[in-house]
Protein backbone atom coordinates (compact mmCIF):
# COMPACT_ATOMS: atom_id res chain seq x y z
CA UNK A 1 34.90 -20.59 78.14
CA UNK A 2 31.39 -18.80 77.73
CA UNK A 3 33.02 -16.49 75.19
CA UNK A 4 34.44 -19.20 73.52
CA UNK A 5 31.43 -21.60 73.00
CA UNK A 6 29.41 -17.96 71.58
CA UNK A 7 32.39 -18.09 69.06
CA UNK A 8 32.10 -21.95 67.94
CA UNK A 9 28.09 -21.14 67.38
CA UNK A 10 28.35 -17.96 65.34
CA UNK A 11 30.76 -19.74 62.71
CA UNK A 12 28.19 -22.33 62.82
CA UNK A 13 25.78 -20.40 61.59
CA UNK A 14 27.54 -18.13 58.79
CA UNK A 15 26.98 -21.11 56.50
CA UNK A 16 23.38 -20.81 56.76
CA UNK A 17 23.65 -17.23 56.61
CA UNK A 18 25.50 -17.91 53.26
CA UNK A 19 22.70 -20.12 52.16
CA UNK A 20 19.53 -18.14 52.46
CA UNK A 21 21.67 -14.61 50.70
CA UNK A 22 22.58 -17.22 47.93
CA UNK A 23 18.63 -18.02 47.49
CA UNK A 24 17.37 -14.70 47.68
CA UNK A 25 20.09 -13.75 45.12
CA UNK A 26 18.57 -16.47 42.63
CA UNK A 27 15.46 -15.21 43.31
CA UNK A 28 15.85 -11.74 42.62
CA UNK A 29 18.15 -12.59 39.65
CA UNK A 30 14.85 -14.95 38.54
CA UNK A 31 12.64 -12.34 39.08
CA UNK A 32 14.76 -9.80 36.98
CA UNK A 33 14.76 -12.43 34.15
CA UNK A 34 11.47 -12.91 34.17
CA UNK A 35 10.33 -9.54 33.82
CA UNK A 36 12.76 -8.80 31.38
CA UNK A 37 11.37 -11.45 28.89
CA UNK A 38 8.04 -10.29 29.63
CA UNK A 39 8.96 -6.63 28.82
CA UNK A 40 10.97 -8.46 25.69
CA UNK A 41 7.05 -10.30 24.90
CA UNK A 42 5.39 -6.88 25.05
CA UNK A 43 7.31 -5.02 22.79
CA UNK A 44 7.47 -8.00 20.05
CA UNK A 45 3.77 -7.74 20.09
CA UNK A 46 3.72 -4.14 20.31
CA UNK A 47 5.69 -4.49 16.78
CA UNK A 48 3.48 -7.06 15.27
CA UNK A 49 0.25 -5.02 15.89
CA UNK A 50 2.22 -1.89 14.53
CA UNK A 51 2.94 -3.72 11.00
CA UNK A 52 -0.17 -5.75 11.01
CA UNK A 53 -1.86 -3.24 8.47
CA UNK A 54 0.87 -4.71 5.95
CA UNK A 55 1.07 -7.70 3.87
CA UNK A 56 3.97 -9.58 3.63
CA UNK A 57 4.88 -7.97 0.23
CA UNK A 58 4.87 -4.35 1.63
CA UNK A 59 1.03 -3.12 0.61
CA UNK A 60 -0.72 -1.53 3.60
CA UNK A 61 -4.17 -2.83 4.25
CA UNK A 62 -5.71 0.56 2.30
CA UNK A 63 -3.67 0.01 -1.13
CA UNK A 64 -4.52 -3.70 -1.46
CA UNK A 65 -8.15 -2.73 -0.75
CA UNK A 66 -8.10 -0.31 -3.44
CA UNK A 67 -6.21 -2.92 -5.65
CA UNK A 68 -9.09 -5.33 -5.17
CA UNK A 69 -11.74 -2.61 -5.45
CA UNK A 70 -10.28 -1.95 -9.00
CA UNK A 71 -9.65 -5.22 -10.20
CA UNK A 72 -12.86 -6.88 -9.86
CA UNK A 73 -14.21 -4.39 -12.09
CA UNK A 74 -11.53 -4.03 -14.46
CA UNK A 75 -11.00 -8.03 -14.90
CA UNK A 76 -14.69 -8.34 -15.37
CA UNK A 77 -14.41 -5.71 -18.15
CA UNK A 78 -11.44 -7.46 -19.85
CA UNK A 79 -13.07 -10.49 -20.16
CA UNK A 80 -15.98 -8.71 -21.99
CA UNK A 81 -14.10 -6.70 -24.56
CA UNK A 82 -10.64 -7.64 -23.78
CA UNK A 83 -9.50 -3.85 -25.06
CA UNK A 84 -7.13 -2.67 -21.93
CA UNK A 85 -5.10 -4.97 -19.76
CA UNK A 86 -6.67 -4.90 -16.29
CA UNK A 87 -2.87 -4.52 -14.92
CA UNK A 88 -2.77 -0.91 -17.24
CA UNK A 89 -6.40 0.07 -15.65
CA UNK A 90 -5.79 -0.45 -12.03
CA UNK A 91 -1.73 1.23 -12.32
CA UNK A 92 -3.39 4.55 -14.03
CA UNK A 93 -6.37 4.29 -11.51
CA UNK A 94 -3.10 4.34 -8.46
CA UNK A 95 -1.29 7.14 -10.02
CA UNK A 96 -4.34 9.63 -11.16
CA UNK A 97 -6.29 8.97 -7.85
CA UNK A 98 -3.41 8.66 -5.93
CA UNK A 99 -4.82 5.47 -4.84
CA UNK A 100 -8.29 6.63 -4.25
CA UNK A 101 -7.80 9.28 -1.83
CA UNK A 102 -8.31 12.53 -4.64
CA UNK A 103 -11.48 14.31 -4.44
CA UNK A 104 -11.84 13.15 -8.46
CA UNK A 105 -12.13 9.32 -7.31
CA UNK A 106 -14.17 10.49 -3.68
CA UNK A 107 -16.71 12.73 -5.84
CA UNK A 108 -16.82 11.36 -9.28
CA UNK A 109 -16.39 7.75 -9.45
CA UNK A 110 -13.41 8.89 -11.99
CA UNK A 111 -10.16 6.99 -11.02
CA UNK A 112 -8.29 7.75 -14.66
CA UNK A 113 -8.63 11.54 -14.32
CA UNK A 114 -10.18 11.42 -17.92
CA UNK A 115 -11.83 14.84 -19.01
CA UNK A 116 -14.99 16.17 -20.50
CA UNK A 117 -18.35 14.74 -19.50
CA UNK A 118 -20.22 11.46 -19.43
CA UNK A 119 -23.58 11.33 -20.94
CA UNK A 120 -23.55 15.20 -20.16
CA UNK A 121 -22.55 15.29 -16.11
CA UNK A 122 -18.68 16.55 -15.38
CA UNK A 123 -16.86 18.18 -12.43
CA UNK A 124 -14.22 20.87 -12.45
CA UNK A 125 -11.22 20.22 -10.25
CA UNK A 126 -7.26 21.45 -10.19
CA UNK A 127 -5.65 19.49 -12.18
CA UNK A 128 -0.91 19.68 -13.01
CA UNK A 129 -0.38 20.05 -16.50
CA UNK A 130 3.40 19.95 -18.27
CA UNK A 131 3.31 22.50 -20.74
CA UNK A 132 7.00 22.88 -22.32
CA UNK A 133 8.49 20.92 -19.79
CA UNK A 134 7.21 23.86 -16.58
CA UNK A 135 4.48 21.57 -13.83
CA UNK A 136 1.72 23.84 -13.54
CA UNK A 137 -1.89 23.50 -12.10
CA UNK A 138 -4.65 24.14 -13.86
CA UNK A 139 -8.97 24.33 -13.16
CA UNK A 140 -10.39 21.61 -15.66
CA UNK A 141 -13.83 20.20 -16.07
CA UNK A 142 -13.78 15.80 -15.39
CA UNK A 143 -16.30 13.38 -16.57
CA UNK A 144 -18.38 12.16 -13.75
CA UNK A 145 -19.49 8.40 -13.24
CA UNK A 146 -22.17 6.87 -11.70
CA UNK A 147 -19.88 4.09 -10.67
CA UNK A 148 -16.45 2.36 -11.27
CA UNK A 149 -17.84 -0.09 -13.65
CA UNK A 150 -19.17 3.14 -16.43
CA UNK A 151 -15.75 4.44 -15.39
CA UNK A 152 -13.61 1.83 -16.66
CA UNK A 153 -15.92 0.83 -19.79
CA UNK A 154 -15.47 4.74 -20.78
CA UNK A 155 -11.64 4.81 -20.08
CA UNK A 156 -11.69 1.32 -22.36
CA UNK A 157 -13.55 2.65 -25.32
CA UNK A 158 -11.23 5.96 -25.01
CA UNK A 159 -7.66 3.66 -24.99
CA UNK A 160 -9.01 1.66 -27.64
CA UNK A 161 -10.45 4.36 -30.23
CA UNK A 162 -7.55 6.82 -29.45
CA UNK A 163 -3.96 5.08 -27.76
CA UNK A 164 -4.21 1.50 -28.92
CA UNK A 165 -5.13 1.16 -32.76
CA UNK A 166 -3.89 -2.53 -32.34
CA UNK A 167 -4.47 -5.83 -29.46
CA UNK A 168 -2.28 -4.83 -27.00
CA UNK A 169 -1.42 -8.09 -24.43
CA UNK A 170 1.36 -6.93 -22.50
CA UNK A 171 1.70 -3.99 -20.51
CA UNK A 172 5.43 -2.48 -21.07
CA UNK A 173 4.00 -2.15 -24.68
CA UNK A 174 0.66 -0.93 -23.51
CA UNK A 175 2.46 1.51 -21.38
CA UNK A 176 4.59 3.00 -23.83
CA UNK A 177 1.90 3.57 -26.40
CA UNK A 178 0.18 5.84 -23.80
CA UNK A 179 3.17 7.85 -23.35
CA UNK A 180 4.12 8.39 -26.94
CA UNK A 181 0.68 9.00 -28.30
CA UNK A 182 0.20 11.45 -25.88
CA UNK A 183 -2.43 10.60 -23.20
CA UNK A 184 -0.65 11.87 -20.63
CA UNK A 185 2.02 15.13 -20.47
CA UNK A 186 4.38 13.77 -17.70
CA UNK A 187 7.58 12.69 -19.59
CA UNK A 188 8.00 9.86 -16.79
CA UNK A 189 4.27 8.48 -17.31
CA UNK A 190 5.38 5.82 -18.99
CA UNK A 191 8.02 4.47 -16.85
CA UNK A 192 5.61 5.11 -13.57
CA UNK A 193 2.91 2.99 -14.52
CA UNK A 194 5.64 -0.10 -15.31
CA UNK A 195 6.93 0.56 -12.11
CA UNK A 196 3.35 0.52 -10.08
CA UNK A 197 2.80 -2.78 -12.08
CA UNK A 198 5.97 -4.51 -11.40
CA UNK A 199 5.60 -3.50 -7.54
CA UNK A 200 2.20 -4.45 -6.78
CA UNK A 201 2.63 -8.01 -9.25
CA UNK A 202 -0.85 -6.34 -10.83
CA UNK A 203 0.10 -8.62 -14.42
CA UNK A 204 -1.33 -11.40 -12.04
CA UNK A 205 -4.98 -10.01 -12.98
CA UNK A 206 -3.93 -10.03 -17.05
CA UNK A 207 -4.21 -13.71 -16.92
């Protein structure tokens, strides 16, 4: 009888038994959950910081920094002598001072990679040349600027005496008159500086 009435009490307590393993399963289950959408929250933000330096339309922080940097100038310019669309000043300004990070734009205030002198003062830097079709570099002497503003007023006064014998007021055109009247050698120049517009929306500032 003893041994019988131990038997009758240990199935009465497997249920509880039962119970608490089914609790600590939720809880560790909960607990896995838990840390696995925090883990999920961290790396989300992880991401966001990581792209932060980018606008929605793909420009990191530095190029539409050196867009602005070049507009201001080049819009206030336009408005004065309205020779050279501000979108055809700040594409060339991209592509010769490969957004401003050449030693030309750093030393010499000269984003266009125009050269000679200004008012007497130039610097010689490397420069690639086409010459029958072969890319080679060449040492050439650069006008250097006291700042963007003497820079851009220069490179208007060049485009307008030499490139542009007419108004020009869009840029495709004003793009295609550089390349065929020679101001640069690259047989693509042309088609680059529609492409920097179009990607940036830089037209905007022709308005």
């Amino acid at each position: 009888m003893p041994k019988h009435r131990r038997k009758s009490r240990k199935k009465t307590n497997s249920p509880v038994t039962a119970t608490w393993i089914f609790v600590i399963v939720l809880l560790v289950l909960g607990g896995g959950l838990l840390i696995r959408g925090k883990i999920k929250t961290e790396i989300q933000s992880t991401r966001i910081n990581q792209t932060s330096s980018q606008t929605t339309d793909g420009e990191t922080a530095a190029q539409q920094k050196f867009i602005k940097k070049m507009a201001a100038p080049a819009v206030r310019v336009y408005q004065q002598n309205g020779q050279v669309l501000p979108s055809i000043v700040i594409a060339q300004a991209i592509l010769e001072s490969s957004w401003g990070t050449s030693g030309l734009f750093l030393q010499a205030n000269n984003p266009f990679g125009v050269k000679g002198a200004y008012q007497g003062s130039s610097k010689s830097f490397p420069t690639t040349e086409y010459v029958n079709g072969k890319k080679i570099t060449v040492q050439a002497n650069f006008r250097n600027y006291p700042n963007l503003t003497a820079a851009i007023l220069d490179h208007d006064a060049l485009l307008k005496k030499s490139y542009f014998k007419q108004t020009v007021t869009e840029y495709k055109t004003a793009a295609k008159l550089l390349q065929s009247n020679g101001y640069a050698t690259d047989p693509k120049y042309a088609k680059k500086l529609e492409n920097v517009i179009a990607t940036y929306n830089l037209n905007q500032y022709d308005t």
